[in-house]
PDB file of N, CA and C in Angstrom:
ATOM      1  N   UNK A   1      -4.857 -10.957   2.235  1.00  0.00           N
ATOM      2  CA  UNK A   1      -3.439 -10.886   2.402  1.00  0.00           C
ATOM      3  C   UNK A   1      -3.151 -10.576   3.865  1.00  0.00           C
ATOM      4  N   UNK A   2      -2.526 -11.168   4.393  1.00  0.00           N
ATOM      5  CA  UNK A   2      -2.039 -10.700   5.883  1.00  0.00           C
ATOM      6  C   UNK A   2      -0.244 -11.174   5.659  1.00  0.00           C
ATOM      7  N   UNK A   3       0.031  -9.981   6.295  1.00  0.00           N
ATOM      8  CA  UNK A   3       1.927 -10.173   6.438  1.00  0.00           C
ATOM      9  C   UNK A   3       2.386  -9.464   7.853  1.00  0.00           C
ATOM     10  N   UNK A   4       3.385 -10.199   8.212  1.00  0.00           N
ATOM     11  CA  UNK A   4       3.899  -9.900   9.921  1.00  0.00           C
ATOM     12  C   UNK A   4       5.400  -9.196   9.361  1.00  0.00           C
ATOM     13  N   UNK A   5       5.712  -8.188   9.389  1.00  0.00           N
ATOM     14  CA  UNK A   5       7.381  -7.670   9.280  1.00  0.00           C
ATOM     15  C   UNK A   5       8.016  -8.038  10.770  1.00  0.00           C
ATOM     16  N   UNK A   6       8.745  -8.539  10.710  1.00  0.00           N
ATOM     17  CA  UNK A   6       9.519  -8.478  12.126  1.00  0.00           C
ATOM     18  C   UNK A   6      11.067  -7.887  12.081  1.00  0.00           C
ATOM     19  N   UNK A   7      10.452  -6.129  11.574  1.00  0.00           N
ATOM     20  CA  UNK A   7      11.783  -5.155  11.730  1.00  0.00           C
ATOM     21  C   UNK A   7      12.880  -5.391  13.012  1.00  0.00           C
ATOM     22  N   UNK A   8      12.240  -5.547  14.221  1.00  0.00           N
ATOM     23  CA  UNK A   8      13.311  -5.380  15.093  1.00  0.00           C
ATOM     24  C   UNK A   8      14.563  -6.688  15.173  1.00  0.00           C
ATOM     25  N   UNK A   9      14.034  -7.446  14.880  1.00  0.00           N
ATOM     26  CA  UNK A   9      14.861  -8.373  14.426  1.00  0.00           C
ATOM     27  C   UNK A   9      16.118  -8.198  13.422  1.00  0.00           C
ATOM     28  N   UNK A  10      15.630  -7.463  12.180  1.00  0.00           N
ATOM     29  CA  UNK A  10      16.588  -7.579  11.296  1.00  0.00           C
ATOM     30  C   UNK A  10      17.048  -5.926  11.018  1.00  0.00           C
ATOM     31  N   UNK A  11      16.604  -5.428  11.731  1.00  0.00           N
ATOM     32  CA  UNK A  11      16.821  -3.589  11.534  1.00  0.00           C
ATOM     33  C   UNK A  11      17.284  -3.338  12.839  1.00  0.00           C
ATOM     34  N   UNK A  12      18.605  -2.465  13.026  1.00  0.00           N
ATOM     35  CA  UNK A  12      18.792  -1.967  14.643  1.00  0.00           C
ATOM     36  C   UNK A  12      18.170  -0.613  14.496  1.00  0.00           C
ATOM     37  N   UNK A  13      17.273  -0.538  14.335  1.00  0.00           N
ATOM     38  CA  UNK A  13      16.965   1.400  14.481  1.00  0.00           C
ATOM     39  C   UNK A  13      15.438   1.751  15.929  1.00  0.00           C
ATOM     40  N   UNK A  14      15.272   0.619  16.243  1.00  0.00           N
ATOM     41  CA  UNK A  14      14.380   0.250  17.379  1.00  0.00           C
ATOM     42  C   UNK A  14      12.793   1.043  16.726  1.00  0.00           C
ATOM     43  N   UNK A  15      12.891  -0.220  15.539  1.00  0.00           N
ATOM     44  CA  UNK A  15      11.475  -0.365  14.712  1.00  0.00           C
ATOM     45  C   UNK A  15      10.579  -1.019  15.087  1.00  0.00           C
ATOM     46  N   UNK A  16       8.958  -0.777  15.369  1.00  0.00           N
ATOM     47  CA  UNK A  16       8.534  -1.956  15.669  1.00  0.00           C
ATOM     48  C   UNK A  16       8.246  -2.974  14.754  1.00  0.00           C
ATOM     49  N   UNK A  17       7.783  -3.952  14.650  1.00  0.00           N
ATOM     50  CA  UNK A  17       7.177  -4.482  14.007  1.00  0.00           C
ATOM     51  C   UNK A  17       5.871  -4.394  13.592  1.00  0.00           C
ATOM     52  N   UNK A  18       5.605  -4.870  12.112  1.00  0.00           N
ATOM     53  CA  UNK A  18       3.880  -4.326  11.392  1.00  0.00           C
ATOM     54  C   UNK A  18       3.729  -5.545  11.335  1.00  0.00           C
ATOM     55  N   UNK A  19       2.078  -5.581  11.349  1.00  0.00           N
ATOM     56  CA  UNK A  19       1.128  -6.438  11.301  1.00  0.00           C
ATOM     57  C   UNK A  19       0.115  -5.870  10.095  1.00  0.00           C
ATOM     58  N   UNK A  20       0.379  -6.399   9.298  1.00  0.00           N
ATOM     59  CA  UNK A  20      -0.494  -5.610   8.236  1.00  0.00           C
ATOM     60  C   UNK A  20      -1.871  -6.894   7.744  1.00  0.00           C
ATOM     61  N   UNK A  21      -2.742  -6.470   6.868  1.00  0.00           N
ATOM     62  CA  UNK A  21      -3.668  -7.545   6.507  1.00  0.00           C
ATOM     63  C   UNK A  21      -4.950  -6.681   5.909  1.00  0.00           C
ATOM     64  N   UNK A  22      -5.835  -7.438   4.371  1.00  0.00           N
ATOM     65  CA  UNK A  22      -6.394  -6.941   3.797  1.00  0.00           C
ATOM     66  C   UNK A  22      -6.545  -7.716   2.528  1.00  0.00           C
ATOM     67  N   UNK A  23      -7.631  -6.763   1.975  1.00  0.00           N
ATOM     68  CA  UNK A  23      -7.608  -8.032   0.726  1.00  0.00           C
ATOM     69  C   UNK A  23      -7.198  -7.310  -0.457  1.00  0.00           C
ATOM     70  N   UNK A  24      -7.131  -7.971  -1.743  1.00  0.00           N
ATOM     71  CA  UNK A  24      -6.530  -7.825  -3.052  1.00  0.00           C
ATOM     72  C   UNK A  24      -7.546  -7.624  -3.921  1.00  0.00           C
ATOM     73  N   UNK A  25      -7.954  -6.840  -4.175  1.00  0.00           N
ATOM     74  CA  UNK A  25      -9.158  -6.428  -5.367  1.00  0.00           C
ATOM     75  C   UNK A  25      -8.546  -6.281  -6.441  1.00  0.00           C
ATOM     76  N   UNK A  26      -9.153  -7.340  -7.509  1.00  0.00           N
ATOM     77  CA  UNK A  26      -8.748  -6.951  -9.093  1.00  0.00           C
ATOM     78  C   UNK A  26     -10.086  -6.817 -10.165  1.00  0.00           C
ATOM     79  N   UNK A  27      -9.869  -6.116 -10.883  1.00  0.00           N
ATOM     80  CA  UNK A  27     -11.410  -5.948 -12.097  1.00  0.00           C
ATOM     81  C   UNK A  27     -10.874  -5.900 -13.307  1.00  0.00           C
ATOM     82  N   UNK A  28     -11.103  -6.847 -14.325  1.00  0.00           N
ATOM     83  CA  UNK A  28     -10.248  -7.168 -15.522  1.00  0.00           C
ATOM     84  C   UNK A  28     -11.995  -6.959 -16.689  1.00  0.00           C
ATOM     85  N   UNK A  29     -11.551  -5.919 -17.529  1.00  0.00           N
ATOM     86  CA  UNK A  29     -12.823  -6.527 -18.728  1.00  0.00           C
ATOM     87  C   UNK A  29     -11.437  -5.737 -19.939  1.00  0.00           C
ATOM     88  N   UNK A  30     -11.922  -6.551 -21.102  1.00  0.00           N
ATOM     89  CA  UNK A  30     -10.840  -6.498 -22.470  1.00  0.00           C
ATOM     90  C   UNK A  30      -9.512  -6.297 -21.611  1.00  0.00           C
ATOM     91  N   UNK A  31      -9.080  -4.979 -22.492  1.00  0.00           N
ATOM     92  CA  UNK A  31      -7.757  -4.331 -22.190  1.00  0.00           C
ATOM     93  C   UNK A  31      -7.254  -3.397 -20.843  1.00  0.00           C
ATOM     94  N   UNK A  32      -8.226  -3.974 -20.051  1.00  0.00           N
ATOM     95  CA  UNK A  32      -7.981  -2.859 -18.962  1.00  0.00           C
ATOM     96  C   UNK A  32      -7.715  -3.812 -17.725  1.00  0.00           C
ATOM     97  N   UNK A  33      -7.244  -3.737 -16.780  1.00  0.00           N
ATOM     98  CA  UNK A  33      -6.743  -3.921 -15.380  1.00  0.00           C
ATOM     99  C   UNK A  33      -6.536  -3.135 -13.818  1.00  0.00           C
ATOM    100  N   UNK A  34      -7.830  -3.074 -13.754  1.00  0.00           N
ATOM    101  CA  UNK A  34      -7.543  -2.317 -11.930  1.00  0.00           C
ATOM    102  C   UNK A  34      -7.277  -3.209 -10.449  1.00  0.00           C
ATOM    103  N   UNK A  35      -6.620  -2.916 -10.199  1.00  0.00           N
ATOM    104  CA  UNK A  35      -6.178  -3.329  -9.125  1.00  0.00           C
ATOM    105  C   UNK A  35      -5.849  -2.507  -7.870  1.00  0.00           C
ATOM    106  N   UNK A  36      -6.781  -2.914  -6.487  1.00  0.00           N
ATOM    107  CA  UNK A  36      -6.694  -1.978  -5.273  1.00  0.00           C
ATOM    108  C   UNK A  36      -6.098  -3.262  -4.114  1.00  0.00           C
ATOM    109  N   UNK A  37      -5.739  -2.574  -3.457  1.00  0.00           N
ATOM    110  CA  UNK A  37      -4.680  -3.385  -2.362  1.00  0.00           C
ATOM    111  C   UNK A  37      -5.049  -2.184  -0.687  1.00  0.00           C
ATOM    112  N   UNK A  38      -6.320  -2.624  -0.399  1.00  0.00           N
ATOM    113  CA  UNK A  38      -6.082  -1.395   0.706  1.00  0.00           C
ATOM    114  C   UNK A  38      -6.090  -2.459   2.266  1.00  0.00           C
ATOM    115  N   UNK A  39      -4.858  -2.200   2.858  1.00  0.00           N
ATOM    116  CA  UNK A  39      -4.431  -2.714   3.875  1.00  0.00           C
ATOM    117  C   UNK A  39      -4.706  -1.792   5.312  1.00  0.00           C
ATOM    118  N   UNK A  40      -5.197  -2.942   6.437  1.00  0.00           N
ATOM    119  CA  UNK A  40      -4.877  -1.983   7.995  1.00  0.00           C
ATOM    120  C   UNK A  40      -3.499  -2.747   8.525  1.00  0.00           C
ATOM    121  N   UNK A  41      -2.963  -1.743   9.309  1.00  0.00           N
ATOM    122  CA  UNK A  41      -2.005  -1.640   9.447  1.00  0.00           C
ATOM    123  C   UNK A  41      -1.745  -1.425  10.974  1.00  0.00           C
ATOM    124  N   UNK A  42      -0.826  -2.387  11.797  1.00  0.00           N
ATOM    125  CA  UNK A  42      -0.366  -2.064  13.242  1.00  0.00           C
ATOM    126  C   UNK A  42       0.275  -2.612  13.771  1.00  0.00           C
ATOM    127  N   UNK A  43       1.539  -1.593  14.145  1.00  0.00           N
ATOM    128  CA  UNK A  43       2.914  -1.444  15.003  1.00  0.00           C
ATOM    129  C   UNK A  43       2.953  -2.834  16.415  1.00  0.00           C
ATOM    130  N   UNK A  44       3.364  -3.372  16.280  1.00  0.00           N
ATOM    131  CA  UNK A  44       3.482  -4.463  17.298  1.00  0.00           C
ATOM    132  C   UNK A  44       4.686  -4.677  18.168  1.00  0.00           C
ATOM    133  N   UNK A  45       4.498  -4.965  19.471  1.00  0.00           N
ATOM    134  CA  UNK A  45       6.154  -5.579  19.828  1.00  0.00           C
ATOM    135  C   UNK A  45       6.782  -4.121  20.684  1.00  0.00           C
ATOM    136  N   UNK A  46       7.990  -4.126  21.088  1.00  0.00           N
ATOM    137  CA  UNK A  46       8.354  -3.881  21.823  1.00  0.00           C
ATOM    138  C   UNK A  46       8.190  -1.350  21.652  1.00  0.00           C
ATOM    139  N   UNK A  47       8.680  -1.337  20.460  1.00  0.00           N
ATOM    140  CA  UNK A  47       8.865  -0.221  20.153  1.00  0.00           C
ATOM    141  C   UNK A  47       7.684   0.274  19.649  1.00  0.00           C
ATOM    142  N   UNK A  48       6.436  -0.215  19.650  1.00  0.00           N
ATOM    143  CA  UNK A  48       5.090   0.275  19.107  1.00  0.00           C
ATOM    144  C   UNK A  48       4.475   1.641  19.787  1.00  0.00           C
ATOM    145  N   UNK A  49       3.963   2.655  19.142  1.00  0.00           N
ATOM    146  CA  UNK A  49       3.359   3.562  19.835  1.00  0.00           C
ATOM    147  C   UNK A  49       2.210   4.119  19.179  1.00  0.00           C
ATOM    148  N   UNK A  50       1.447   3.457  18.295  1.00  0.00           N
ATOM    149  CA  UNK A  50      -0.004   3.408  17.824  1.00  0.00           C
ATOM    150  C   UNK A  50      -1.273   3.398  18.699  1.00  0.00           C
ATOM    151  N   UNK A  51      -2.050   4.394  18.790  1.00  0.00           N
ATOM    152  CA  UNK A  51      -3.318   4.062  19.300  1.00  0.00           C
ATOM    153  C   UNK A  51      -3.859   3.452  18.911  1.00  0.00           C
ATOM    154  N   UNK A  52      -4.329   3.540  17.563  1.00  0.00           N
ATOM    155  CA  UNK A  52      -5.034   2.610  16.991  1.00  0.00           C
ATOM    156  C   UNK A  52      -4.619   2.268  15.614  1.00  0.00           C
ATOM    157  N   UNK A  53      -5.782   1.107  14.735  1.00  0.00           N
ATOM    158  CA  UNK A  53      -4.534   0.946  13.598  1.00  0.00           C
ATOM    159  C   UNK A  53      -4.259   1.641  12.459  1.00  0.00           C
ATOM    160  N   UNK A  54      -3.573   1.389  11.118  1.00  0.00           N
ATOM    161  CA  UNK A  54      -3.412   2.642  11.009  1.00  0.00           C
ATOM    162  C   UNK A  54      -3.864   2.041   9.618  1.00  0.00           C
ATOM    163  N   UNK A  55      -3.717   2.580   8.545  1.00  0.00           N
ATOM    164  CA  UNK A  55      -4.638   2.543   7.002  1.00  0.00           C
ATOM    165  C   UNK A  55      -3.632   2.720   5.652  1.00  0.00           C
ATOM    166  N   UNK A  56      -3.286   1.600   4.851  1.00  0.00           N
ATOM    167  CA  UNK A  56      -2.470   2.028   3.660  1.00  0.00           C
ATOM    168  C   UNK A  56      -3.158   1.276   2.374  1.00  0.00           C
ATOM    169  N   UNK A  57      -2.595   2.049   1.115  1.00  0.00           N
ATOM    170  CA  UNK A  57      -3.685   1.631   0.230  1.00  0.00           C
ATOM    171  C   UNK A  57      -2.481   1.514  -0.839  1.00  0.00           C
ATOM    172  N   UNK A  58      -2.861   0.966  -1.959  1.00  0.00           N
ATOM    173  CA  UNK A  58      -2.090   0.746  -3.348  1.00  0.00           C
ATOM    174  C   UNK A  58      -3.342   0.186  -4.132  1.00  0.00           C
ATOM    175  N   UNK A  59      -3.154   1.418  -5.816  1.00  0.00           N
ATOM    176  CA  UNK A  59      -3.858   0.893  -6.361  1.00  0.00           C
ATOM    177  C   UNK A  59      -3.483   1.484  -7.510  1.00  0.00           C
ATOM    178  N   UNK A  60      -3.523   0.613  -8.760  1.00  0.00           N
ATOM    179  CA  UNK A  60      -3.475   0.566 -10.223  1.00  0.00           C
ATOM    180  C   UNK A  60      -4.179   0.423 -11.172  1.00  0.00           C
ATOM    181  N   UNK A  61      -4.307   1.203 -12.523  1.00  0.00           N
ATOM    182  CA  UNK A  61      -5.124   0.728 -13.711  1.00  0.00           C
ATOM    183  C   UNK A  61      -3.959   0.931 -14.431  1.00  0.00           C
ATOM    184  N   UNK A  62      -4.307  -0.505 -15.287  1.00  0.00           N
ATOM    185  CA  UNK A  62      -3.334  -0.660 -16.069  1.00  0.00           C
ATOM    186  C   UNK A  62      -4.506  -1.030 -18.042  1.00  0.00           C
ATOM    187  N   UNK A  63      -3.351  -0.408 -18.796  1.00  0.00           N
ATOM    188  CA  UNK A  63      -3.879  -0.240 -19.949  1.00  0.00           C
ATOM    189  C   UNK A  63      -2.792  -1.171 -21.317  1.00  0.00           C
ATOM    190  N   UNK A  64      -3.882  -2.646 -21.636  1.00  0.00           N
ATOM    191  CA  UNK A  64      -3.024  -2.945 -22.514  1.00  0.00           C
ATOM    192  C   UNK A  64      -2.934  -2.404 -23.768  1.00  0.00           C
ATOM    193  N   UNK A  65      -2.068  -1.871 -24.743  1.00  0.00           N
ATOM    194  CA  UNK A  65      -2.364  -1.531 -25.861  1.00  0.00           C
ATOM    195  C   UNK A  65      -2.309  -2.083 -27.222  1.00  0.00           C
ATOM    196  N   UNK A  66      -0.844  -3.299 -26.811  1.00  0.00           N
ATOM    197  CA  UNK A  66      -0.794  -4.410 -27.444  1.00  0.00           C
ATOM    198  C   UNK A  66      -0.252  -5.637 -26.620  1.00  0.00           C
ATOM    199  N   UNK A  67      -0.127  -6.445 -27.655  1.00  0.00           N
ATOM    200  CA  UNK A  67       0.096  -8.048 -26.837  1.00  0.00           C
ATOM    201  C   UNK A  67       1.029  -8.494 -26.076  1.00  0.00           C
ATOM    202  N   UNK A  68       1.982  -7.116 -25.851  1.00  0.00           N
ATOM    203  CA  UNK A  68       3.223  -7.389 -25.149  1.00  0.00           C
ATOM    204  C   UNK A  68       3.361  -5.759 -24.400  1.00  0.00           C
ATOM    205  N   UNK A  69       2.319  -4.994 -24.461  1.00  0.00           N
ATOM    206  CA  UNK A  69       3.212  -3.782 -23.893  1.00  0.00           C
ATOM    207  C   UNK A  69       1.512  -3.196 -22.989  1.00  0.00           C
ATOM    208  N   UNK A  70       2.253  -2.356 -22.398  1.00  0.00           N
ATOM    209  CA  UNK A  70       0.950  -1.606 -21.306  1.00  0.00           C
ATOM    210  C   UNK A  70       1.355  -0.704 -20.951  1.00  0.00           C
ATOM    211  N   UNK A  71       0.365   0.249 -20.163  1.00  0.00           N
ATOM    212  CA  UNK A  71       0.929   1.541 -19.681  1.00  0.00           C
ATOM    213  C   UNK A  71      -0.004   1.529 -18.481  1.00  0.00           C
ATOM    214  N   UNK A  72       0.473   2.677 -17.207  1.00  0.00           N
ATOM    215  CA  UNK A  72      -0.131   1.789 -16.014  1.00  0.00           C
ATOM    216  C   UNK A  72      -0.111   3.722 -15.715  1.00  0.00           C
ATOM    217  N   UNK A  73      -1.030   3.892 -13.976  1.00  0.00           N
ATOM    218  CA  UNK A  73      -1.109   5.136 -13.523  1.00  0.00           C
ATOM    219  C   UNK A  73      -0.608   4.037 -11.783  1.00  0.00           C
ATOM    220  N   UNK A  74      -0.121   4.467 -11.072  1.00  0.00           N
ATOM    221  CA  UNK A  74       0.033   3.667  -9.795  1.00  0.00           C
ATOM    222  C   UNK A  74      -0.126   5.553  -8.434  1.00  0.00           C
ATOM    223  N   UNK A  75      -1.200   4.627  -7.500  1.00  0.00           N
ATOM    224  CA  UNK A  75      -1.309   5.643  -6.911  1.00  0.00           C
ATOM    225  C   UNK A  75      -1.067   4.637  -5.287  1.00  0.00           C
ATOM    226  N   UNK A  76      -0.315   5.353  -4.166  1.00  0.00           N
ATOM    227  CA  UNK A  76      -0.177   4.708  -3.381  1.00  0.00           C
ATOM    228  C   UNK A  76      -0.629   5.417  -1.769  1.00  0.00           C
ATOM    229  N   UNK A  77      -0.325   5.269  -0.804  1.00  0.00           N
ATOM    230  CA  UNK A  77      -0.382   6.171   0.666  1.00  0.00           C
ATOM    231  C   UNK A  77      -0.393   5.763   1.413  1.00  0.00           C
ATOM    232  N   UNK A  78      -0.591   6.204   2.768  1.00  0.00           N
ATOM    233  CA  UNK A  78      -0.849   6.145   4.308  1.00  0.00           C
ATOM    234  C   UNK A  78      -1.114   6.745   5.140  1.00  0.00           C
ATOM    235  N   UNK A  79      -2.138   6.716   6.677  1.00  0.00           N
ATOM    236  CA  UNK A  79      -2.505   7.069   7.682  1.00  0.00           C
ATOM    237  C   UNK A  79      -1.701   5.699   8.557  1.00  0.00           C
ATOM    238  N   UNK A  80      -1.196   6.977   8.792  1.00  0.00           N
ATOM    239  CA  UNK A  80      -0.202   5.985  10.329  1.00  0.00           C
ATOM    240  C   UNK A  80      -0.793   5.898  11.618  1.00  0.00           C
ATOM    241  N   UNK A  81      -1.817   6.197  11.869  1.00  0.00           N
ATOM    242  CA  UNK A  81      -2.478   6.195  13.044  1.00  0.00           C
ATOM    243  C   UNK A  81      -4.016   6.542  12.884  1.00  0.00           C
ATOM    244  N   UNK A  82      -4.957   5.657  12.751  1.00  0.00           N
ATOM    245  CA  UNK A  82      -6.661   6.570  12.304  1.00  0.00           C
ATOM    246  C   UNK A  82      -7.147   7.313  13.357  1.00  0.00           C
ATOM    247  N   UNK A  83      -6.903   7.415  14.995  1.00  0.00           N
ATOM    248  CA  UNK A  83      -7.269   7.701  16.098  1.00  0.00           C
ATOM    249  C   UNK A  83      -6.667   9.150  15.881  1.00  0.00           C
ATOM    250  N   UNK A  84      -5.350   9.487  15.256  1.00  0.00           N
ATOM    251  CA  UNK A  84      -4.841  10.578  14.908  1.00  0.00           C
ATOM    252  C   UNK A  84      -4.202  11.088  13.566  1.00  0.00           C
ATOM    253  N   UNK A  85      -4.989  11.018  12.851  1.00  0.00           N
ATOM    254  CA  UNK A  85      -5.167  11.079  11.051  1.00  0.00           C
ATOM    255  C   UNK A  85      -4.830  12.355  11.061  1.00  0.00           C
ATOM    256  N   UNK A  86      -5.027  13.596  11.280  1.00  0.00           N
ATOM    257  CA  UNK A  86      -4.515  14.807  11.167  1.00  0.00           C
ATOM    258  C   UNK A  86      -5.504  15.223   9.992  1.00  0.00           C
ATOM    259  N   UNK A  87      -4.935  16.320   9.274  1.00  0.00           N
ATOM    260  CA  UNK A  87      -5.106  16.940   7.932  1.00  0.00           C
ATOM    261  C   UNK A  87      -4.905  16.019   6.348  1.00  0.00           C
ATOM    262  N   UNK A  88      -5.401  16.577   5.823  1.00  0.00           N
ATOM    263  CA  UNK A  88      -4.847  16.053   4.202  1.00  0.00           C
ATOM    264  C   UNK A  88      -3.781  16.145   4.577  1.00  0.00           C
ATOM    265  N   UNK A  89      -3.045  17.088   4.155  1.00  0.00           N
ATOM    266  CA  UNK A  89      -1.516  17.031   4.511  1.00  0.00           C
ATOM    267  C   UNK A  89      -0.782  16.527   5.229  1.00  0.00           C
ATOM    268  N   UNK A  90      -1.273  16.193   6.436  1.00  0.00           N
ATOM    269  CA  UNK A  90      -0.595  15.373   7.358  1.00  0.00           C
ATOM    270  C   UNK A  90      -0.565  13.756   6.784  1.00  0.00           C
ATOM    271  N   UNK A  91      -0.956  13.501   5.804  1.00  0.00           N
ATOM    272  CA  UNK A  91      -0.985  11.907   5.479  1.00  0.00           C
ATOM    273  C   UNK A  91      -0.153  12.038   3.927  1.00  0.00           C
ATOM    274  N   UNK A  92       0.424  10.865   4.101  1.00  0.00           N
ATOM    275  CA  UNK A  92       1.344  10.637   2.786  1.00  0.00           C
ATOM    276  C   UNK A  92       0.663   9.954   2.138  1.00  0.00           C
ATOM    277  N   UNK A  93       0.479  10.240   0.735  1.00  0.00           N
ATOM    278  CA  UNK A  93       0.308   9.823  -0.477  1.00  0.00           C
ATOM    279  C   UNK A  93       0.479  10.961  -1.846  1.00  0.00           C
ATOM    280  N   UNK A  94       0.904   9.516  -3.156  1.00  0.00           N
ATOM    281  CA  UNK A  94       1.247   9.789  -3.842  1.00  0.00           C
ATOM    282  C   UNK A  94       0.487   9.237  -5.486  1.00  0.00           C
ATOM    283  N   UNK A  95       0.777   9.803  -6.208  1.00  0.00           N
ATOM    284  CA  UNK A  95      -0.230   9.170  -7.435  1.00  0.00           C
ATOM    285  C   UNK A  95       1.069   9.512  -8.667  1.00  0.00           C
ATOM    286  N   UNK A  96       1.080   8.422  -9.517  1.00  0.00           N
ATOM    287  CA  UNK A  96       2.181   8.784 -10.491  1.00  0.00           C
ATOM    288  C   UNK A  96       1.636   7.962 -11.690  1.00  0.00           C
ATOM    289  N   UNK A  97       2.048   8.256 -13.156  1.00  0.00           N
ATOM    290  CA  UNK A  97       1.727   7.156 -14.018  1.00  0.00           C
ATOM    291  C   UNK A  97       2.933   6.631 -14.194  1.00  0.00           C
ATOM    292  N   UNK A  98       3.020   5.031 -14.779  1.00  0.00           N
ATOM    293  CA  UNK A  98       4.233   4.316 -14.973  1.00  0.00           C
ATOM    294  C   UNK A  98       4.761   4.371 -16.280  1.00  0.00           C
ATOM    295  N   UNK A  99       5.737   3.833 -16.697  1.00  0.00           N
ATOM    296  CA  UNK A  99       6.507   4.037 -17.939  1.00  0.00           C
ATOM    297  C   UNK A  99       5.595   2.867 -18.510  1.00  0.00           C
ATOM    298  N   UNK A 100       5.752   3.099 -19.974  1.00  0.00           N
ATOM    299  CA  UNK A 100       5.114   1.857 -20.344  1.00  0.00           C
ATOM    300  C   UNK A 100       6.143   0.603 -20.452  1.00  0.00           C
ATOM    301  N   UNK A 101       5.514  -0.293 -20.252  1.00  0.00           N
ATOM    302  CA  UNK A 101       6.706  -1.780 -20.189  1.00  0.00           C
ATOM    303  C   UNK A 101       5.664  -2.849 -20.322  1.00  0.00           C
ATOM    304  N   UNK A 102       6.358  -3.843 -21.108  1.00  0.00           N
ATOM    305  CA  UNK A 102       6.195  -5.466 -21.750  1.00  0.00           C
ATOM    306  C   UNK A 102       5.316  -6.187 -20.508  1.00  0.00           C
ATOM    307  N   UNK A 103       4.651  -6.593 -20.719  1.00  0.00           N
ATOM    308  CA  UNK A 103       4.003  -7.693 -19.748  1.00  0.00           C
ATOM    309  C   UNK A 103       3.686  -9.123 -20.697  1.00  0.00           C
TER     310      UNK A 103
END
């Protein structure tokens, strides 16, 4: 997966633009579904102030139970800079389970 945002264009808040890119991992056996999405990440263009790039992840297991319904855990985050990663705490992420819903 690779995607270009070109915030400054369509945002006045003097955003830079991301350059993101990475691949899509999925692992399917019976009723189960994991899926990881871990992307690098970097500020481009006029308003950028990244040393280096920076690290975001998304990832899911999802649980079918029947032929129309599932229940999912979704955990997501980010390091905005790896040259200056800080503490646990200093990095955002989050882990939640989802409602169950129809697929």
């Amino acid at each position: 997966m690779a995607e270009y945002s070109p915030l400054s264009l369509f945002v006045d808040l003097d955003q830079p633009d991301e350059l993101e890119f990475g691949p899509v991992i999925e692992v399917a056996r019976k009723d189960w579904l994991a899926t990881f999405n871990p992307r690098l990440a970097r500020d481009v263009g006029e308003f950028a102030d990244q040393e280096s790039l920076g690290f975001e992840y998304a990832a899911q297991v999802n649980y079918r139970f029947a032929k129309r319904w599932s229940i999912a855990a979704l955990g997501f985050g980010e390091i905005d800079d790896l040259a200056n990663a800080g503490g646990f705490d200093d990095q955002s992420s989050r882990t939640r389970p989802l409602p169950i819903f129809a697929r």
